[in-house]
PDB file of N, CA and C in Angstrom:
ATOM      1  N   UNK A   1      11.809  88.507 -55.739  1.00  0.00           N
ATOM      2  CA  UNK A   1      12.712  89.465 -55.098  1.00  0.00           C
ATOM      3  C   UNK A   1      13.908  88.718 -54.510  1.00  0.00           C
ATOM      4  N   UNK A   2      15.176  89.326 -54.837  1.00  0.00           N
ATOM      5  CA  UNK A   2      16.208  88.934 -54.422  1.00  0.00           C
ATOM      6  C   UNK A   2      16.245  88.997 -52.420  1.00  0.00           C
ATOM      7  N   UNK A   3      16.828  88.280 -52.045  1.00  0.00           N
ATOM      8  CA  UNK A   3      17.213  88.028 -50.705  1.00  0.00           C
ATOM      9  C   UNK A   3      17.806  89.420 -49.703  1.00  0.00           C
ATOM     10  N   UNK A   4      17.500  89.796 -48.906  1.00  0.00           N
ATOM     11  CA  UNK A   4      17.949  91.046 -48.042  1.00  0.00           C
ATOM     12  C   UNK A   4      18.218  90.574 -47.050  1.00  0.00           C
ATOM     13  N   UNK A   5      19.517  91.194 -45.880  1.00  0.00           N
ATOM     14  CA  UNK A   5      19.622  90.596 -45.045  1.00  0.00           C
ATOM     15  C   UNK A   5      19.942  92.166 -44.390  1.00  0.00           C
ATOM     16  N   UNK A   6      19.867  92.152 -43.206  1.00  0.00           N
ATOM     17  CA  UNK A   6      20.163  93.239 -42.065  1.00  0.00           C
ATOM     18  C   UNK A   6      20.851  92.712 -41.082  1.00  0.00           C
ATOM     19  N   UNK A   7      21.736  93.402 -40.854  1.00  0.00           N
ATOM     20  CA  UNK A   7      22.998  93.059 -40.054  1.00  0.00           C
ATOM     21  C   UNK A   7      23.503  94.390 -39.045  1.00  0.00           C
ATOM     22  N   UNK A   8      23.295  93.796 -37.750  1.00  0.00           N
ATOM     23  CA  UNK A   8      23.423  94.938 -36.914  1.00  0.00           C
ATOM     24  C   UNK A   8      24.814  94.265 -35.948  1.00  0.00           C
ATOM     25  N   UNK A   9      25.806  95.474 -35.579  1.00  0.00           N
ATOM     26  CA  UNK A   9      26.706  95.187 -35.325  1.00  0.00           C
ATOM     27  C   UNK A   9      27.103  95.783 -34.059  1.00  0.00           C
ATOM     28  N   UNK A  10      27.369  95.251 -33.055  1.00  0.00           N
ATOM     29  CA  UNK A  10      27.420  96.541 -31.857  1.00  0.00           C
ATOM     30  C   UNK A  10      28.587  95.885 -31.112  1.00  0.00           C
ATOM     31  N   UNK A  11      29.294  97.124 -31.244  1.00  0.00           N
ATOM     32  CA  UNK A  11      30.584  96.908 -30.139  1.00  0.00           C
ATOM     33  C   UNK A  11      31.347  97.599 -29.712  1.00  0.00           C
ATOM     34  N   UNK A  12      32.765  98.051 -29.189  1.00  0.00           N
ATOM     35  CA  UNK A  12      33.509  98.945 -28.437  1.00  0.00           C
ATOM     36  C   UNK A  12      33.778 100.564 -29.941  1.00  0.00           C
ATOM     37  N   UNK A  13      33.548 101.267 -29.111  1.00  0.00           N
ATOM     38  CA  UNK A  13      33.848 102.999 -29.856  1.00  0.00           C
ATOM     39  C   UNK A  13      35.036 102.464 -30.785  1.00  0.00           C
ATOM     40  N   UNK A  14      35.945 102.248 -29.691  1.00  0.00           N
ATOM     41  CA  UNK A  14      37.508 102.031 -30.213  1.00  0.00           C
ATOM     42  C   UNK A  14      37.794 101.244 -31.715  1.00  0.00           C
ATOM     43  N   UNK A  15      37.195  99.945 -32.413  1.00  0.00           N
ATOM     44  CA  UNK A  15      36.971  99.636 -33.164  1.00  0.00           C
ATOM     45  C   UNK A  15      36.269  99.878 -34.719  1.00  0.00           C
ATOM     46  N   UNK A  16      35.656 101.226 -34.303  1.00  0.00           N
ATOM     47  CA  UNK A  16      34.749 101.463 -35.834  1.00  0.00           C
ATOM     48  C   UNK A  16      35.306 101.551 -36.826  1.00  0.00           C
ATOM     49  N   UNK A  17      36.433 102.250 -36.510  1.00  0.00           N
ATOM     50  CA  UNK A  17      37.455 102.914 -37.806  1.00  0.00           C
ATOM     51  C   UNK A  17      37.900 101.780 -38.371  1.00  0.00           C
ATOM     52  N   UNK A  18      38.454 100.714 -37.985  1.00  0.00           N
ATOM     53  CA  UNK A  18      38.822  99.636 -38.439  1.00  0.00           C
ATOM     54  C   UNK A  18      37.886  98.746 -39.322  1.00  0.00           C
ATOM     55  N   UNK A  19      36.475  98.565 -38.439  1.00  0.00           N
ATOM     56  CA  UNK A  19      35.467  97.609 -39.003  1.00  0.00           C
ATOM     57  C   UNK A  19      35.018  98.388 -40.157  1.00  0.00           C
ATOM     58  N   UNK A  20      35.177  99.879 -40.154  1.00  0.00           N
ATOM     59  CA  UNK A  20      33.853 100.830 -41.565  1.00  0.00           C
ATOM     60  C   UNK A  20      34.946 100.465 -42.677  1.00  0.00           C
ATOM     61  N   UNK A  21      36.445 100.378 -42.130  1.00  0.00           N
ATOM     62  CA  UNK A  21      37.412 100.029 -43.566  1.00  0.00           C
ATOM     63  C   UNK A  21      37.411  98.916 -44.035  1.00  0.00           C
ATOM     64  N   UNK A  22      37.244  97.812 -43.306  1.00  0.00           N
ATOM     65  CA  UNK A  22      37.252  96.618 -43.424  1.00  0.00           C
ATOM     66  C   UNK A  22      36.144  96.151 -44.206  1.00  0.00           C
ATOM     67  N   UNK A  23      34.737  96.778 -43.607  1.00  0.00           N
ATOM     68  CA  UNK A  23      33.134  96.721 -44.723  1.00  0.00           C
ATOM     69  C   UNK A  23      34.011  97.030 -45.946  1.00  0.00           C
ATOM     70  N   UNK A  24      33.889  98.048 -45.834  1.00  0.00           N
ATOM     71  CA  UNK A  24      34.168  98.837 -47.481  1.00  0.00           C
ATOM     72  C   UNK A  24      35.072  97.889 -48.257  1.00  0.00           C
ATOM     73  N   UNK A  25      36.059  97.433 -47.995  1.00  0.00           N
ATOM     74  CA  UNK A  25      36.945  96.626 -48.642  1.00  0.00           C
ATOM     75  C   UNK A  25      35.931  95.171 -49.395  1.00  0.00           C
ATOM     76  N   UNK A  26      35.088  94.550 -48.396  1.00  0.00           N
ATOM     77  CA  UNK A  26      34.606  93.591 -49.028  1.00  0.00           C
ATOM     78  C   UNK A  26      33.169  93.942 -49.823  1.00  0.00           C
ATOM     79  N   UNK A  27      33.120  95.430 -50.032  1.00  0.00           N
ATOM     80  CA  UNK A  27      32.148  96.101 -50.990  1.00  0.00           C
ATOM     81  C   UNK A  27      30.712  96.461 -50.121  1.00  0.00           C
ATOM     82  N   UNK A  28      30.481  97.192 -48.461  1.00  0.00           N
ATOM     83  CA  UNK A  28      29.847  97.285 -48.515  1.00  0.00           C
ATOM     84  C   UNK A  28      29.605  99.067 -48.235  1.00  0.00           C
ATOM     85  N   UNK A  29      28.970  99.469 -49.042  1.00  0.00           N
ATOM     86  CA  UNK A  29      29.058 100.948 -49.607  1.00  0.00           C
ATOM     87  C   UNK A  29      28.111 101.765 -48.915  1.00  0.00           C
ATOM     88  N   UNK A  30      27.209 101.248 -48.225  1.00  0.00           N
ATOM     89  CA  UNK A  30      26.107 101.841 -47.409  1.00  0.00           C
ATOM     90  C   UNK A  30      26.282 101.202 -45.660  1.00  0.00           C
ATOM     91  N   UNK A  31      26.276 102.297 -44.830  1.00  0.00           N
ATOM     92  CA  UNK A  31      25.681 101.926 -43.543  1.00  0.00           C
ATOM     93  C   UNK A  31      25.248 103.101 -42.950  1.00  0.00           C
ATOM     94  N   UNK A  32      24.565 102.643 -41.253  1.00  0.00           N
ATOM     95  CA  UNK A  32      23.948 103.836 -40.749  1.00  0.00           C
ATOM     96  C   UNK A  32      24.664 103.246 -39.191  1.00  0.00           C
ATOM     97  N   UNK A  33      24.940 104.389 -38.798  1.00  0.00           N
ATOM     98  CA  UNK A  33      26.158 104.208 -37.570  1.00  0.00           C
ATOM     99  C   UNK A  33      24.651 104.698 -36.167  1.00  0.00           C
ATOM    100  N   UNK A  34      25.193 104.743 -35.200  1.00  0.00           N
ATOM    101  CA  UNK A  34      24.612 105.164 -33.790  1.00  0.00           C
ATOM    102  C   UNK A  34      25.365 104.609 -32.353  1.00  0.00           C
ATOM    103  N   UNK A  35      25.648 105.996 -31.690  1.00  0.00           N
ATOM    104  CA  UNK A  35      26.143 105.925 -30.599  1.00  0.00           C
ATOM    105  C   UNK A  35      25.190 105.358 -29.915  1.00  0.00           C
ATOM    106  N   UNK A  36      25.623 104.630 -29.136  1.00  0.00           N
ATOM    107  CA  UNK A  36      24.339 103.610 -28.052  1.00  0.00           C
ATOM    108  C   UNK A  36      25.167 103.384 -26.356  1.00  0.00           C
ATOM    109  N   UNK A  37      24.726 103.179 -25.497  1.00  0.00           N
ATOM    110  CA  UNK A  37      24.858 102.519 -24.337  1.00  0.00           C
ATOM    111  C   UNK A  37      23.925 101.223 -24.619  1.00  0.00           C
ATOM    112  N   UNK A  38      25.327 100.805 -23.590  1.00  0.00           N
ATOM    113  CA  UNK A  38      24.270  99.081 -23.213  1.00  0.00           C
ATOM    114  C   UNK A  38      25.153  98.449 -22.351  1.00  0.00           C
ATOM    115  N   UNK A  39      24.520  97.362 -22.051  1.00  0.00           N
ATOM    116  CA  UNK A  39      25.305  96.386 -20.685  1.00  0.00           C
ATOM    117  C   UNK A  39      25.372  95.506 -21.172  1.00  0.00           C
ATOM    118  N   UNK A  40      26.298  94.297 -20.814  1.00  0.00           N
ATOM    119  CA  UNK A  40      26.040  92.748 -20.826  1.00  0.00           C
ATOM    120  C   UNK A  40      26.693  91.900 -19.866  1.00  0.00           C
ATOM    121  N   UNK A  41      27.622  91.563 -20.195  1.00  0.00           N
ATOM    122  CA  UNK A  41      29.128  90.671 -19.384  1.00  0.00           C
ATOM    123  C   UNK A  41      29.796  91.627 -18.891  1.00  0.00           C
ATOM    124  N   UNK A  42      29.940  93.090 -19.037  1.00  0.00           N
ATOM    125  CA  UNK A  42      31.097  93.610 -18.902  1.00  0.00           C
ATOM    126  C   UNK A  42      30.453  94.270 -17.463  1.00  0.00           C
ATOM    127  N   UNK A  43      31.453  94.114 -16.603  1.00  0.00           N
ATOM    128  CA  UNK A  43      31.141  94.465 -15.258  1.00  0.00           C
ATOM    129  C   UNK A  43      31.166  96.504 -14.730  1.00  0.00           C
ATOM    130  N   UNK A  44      30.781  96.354 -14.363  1.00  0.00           N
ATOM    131  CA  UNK A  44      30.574  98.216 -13.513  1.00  0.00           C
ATOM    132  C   UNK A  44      30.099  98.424 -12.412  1.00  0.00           C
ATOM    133  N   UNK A  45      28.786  99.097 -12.535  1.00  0.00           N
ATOM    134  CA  UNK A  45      28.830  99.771 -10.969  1.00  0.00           C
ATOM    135  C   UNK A  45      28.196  99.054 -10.556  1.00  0.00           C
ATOM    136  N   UNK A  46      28.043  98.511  -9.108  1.00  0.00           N
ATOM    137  CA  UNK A  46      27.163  97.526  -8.457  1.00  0.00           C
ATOM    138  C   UNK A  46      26.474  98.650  -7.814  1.00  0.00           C
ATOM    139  N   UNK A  47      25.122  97.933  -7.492  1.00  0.00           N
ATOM    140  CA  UNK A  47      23.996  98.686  -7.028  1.00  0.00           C
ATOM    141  C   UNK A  47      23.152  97.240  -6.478  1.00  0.00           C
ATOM    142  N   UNK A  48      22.102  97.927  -4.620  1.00  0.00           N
ATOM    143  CA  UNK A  48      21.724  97.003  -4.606  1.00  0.00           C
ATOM    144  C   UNK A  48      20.006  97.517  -5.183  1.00  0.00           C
ATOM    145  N   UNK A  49      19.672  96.048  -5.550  1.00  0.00           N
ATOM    146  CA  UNK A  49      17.955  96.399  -6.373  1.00  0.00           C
ATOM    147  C   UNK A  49      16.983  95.550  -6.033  1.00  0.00           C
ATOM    148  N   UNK A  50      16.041  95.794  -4.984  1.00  0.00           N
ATOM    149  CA  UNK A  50      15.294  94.790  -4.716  1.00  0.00           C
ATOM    150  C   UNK A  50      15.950  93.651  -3.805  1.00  0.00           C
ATOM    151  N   UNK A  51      16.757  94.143  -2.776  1.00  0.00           N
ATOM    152  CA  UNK A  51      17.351  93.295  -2.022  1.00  0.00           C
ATOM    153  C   UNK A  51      18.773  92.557  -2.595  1.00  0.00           C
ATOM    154  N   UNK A  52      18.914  92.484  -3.997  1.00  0.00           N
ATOM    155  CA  UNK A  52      19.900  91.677  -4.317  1.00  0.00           C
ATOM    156  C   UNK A  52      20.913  92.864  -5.069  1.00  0.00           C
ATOM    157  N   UNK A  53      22.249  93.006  -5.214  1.00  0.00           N
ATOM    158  CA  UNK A  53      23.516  93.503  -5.783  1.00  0.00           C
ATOM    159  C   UNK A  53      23.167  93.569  -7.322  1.00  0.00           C
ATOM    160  N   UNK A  54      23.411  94.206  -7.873  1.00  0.00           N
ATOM    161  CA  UNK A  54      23.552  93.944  -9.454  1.00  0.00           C
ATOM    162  C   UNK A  54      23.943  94.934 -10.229  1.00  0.00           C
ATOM    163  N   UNK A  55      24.746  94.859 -11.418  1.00  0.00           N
ATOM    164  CA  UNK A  55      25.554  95.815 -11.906  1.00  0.00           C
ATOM    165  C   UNK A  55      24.378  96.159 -13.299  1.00  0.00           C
ATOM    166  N   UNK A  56      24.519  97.560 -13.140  1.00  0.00           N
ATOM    167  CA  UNK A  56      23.301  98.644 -14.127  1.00  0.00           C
ATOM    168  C   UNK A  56      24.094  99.215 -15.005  1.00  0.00           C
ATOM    169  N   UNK A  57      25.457  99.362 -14.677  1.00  0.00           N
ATOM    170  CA  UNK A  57      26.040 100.686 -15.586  1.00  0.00           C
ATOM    171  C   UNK A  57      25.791 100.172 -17.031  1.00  0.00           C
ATOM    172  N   UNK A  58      25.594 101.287 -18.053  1.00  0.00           N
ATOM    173  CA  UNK A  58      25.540 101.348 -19.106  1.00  0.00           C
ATOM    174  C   UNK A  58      27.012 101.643 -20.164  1.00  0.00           C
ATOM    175  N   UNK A  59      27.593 101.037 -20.670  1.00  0.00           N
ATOM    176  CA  UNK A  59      28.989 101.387 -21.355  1.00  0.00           C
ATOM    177  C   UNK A  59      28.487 102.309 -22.692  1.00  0.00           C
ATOM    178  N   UNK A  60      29.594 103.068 -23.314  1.00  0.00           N
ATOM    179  CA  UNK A  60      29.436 103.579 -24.434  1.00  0.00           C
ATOM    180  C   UNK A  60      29.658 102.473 -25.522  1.00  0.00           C
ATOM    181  N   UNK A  61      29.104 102.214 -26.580  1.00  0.00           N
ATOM    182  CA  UNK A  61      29.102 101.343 -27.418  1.00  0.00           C
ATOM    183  C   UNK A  61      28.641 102.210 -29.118  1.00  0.00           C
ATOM    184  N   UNK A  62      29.110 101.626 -30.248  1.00  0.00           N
ATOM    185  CA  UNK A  62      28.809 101.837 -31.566  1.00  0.00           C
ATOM    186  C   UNK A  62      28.196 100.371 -32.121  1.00  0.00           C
ATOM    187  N   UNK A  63      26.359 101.303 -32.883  1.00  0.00           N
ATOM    188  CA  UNK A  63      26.100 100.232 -33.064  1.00  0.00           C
ATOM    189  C   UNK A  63      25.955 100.238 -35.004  1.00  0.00           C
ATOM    190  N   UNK A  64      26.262  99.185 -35.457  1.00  0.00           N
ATOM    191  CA  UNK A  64      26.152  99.618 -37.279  1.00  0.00           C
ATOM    192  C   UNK A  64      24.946  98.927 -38.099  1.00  0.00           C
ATOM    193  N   UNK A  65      23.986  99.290 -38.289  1.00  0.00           N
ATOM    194  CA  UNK A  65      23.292  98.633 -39.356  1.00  0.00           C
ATOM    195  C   UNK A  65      23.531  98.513 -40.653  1.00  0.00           C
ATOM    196  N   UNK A  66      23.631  97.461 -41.464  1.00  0.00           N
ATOM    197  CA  UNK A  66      23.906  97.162 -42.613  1.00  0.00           C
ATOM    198  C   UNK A  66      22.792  96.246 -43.367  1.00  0.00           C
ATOM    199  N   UNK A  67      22.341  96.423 -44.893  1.00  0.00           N
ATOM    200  CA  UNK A  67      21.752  95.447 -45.473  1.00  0.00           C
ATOM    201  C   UNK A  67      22.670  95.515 -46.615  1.00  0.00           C
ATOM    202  N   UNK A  68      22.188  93.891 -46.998  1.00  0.00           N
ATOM    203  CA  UNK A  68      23.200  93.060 -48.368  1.00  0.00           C
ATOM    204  C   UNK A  68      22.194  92.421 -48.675  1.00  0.00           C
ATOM    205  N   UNK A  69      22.663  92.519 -49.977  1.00  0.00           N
ATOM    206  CA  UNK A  69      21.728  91.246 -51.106  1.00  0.00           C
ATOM    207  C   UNK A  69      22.647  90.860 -51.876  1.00  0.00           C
ATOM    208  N   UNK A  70      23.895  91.418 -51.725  1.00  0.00           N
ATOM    209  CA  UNK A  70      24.440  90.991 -53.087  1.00  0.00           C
ATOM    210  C   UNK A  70      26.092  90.379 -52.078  1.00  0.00           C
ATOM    211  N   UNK A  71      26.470  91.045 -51.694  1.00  0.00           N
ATOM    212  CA  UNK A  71      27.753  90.511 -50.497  1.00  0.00           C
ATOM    213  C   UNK A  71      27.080  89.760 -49.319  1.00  0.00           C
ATOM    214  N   UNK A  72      27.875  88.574 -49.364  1.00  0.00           N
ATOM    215  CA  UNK A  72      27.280  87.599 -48.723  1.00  0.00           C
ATOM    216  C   UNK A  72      27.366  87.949 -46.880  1.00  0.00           C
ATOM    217  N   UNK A  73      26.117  87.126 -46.820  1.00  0.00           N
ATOM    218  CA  UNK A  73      26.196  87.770 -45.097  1.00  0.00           C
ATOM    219  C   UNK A  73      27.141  87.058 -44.417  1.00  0.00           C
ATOM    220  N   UNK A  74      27.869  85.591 -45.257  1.00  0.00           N
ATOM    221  CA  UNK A  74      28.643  85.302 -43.757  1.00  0.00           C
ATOM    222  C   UNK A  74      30.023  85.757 -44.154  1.00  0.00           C
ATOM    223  N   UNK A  75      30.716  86.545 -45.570  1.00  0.00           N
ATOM    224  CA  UNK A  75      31.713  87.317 -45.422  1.00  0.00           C
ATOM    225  C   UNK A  75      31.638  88.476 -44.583  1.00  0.00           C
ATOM    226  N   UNK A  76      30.406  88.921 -44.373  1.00  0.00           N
ATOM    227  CA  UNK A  76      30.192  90.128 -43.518  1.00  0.00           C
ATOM    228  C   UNK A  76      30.502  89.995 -42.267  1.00  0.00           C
ATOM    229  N   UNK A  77      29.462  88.527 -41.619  1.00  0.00           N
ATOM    230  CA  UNK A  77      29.885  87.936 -40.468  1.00  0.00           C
ATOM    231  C   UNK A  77      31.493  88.225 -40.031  1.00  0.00           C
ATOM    232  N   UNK A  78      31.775  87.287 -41.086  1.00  0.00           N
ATOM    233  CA  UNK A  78      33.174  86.830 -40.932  1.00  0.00           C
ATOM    234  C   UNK A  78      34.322  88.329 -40.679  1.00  0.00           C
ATOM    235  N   UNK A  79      34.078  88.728 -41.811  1.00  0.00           N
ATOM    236  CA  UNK A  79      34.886  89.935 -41.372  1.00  0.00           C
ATOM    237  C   UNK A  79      35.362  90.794 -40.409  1.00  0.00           C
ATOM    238  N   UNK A  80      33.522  91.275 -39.504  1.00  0.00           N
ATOM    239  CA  UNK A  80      33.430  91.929 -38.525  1.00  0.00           C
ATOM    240  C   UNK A  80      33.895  90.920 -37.288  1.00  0.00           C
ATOM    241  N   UNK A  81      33.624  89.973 -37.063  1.00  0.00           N
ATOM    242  CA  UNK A  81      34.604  89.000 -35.749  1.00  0.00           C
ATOM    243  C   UNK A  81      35.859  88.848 -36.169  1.00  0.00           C
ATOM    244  N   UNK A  82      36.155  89.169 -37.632  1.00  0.00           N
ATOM    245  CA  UNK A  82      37.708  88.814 -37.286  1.00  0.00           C
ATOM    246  C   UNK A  82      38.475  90.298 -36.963  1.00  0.00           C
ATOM    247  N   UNK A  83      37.924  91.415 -37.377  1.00  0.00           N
ATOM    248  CA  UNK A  83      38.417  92.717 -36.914  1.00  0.00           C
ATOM    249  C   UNK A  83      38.025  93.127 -35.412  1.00  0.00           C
ATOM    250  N   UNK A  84      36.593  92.818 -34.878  1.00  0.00           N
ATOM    251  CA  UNK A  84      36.391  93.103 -33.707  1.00  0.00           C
ATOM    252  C   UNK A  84      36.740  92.156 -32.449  1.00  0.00           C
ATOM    253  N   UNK A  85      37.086  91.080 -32.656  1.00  0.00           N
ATOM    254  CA  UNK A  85      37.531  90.155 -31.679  1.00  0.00           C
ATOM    255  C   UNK A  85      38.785  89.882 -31.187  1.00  0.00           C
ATOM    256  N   UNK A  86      38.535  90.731 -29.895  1.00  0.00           N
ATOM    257  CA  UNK A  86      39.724  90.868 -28.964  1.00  0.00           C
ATOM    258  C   UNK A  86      39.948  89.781 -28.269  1.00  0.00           C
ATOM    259  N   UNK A  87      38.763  89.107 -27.733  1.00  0.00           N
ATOM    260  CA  UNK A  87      38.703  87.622 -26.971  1.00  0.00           C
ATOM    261  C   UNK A  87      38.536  88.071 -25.270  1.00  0.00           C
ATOM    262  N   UNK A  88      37.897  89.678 -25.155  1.00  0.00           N
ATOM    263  CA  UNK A  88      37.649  90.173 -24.309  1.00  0.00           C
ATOM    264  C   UNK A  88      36.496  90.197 -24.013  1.00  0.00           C
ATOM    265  N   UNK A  89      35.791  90.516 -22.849  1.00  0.00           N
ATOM    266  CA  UNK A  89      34.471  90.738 -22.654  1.00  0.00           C
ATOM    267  C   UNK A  89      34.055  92.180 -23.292  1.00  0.00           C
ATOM    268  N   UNK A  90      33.377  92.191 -24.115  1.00  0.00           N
ATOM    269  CA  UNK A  90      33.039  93.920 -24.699  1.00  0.00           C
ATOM    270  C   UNK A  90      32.968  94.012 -25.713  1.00  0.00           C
ATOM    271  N   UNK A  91      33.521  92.619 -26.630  1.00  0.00           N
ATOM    272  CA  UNK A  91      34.082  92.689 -27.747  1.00  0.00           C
ATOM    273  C   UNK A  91      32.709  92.905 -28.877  1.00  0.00           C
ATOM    274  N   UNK A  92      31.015  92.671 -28.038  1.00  0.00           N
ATOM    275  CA  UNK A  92      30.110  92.874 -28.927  1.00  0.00           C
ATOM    276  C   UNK A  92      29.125  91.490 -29.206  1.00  0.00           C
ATOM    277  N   UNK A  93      28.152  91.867 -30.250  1.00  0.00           N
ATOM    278  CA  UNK A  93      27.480  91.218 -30.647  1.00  0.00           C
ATOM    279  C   UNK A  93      27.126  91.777 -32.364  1.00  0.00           C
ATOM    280  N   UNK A  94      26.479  90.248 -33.046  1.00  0.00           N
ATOM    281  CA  UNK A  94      26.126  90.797 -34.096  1.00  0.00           C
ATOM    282  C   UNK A  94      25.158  89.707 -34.645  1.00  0.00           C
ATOM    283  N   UNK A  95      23.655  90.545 -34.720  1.00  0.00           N
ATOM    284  CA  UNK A  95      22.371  90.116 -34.976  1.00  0.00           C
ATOM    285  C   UNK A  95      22.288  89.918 -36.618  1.00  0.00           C
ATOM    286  N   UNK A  96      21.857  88.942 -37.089  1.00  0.00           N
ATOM    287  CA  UNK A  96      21.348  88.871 -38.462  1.00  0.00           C
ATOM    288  C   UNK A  96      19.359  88.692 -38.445  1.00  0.00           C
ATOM    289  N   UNK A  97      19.173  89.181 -39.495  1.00  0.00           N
ATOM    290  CA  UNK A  97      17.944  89.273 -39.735  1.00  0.00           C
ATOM    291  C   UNK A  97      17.141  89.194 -41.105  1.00  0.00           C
ATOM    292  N   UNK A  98      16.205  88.570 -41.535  1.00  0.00           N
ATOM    293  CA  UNK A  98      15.650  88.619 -42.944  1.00  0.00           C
ATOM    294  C   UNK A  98      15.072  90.068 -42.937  1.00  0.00           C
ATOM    295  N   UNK A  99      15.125  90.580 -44.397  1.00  0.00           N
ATOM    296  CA  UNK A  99      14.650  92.148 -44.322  1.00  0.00           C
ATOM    297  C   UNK A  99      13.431  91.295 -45.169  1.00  0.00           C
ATOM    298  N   UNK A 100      12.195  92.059 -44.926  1.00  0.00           N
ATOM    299  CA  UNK A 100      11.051  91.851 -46.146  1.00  0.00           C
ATOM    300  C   UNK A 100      11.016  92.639 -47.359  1.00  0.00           C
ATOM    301  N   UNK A 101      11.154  94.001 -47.087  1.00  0.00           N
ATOM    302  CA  UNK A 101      11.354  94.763 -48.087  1.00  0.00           C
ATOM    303  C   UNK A 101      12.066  96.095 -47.836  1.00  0.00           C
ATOM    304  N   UNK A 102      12.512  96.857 -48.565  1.00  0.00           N
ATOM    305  CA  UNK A 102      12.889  97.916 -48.561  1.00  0.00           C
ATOM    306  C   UNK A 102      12.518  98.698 -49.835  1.00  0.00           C
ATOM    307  N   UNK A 103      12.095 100.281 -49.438  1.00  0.00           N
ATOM    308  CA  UNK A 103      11.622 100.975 -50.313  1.00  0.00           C
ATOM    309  C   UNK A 103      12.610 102.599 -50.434  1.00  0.00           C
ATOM    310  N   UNK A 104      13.079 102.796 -51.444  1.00  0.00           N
ATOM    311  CA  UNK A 104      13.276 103.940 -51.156  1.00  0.00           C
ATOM    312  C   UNK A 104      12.524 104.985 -51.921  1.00  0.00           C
ATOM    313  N   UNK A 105      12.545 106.227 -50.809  1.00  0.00           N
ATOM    314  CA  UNK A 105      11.446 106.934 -50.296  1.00  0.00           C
ATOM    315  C   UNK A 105      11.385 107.825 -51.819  1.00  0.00           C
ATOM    316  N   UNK A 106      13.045 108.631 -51.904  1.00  0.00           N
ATOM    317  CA  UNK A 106      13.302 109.204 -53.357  1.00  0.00           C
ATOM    318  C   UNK A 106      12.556 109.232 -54.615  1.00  0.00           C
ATOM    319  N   UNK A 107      12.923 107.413 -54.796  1.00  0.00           N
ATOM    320  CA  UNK A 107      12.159 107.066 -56.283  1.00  0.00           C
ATOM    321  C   UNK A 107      10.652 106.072 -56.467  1.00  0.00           C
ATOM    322  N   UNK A 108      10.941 105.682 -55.232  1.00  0.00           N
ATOM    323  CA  UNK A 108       9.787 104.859 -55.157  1.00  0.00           C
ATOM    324  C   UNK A 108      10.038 103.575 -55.468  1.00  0.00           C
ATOM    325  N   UNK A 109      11.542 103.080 -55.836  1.00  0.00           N
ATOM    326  CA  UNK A 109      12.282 101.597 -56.195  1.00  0.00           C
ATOM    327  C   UNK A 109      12.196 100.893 -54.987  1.00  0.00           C
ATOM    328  N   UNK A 110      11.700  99.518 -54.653  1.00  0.00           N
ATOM    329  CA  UNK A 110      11.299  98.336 -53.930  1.00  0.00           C
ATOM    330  C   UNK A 110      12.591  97.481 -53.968  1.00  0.00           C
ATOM    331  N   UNK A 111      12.515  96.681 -52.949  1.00  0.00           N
ATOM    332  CA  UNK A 111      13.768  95.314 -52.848  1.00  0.00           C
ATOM    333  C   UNK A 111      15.016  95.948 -53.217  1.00  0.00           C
ATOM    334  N   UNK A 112      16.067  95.043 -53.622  1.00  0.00           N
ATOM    335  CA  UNK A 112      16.895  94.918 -53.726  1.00  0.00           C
ATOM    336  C   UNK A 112      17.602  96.486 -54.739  1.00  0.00           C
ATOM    337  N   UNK A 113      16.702  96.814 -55.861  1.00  0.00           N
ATOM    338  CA  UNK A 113      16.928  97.734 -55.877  1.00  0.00           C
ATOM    339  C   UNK A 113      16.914  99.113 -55.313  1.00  0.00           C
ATOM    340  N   UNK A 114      16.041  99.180 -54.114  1.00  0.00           N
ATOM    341  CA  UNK A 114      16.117 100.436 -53.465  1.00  0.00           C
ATOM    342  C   UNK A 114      17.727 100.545 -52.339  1.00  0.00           C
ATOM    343  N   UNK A 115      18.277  99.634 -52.353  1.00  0.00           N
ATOM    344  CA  UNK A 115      19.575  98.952 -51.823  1.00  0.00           C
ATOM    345  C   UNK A 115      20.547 100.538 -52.725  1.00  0.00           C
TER     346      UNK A 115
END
C-alpha cells in the first residue's frame, strides 16, 4: 500500500478562502473543513483559577483535514505556511500524521484508492 498522510490545519477564519485556493492549485481535490474554538499564545480574557490569573478564552478558528498519497506532504506543508503566515500570534498550527488505512464506505475500495 501506497503511503497516506493526514494533514490537519488550523488557523484564523480570515484565511480559508485563500488556503482552499491555494490546496486546489497544487492538486488537492478533497478536504473536510470545521469551525472550532481553541486557545494558545493568543491572549484574552483573564480569569483567576485556583488562586493563579490565567487566560481561558476560546478564539474562533478553521480547522482543515486533508489526506495525500500522491501530492507531497511537504508541498502541502509548504504551501499552507506560506499563505497562512502572518508572523502573528494566531497564525495556527499544522499536525502531520501517518494514516493506516482508509476505506471507503460506498465501494468498499481500501488505501490509497479509497482516496
Amino acid at each position: 500500500m501506497d503511503a497516506i498522510t493526514k494533514i490537519d490545519i488550523i488557523t484564523r477564519q480570515s484565511k480559508f478562502e485563500e488556503l482552499k485556493d491555494a490546496l486546489n492549485e497544487i492538486g488537492i481535490t478533497g478536504m473536510t473543513v470545521y469551525q472550532v474554538l481553541g486557545c494558545g499564545n493568543q491572549k484574552g480574557k483573564t480569569e483567576l483559577y485556583r488562586g493563579s490569573s490565567r487566560t481561558m478564552d476560546l478564539l474562533p478558528k478553521v480547522k482543515v483535514e486533508i489526506c495525500v498519497s500522491e501530492v507531497p506532504v511537504d508541498l502541502v506543508v509548504e504551501t499552507a505556511t506560506k499563505i497562512l503566515r502572518t508572523g502573528k500570534i494566531g497564525d495556527g498550527k499544522i499536525f502531520v500524521y501517518p494514516v493506516q488505512n482508509v476505506v471507503k464506505i460506498r465501494t468498499g475500495e481500501t488505501g490509497v484508492k479509497a482516496l
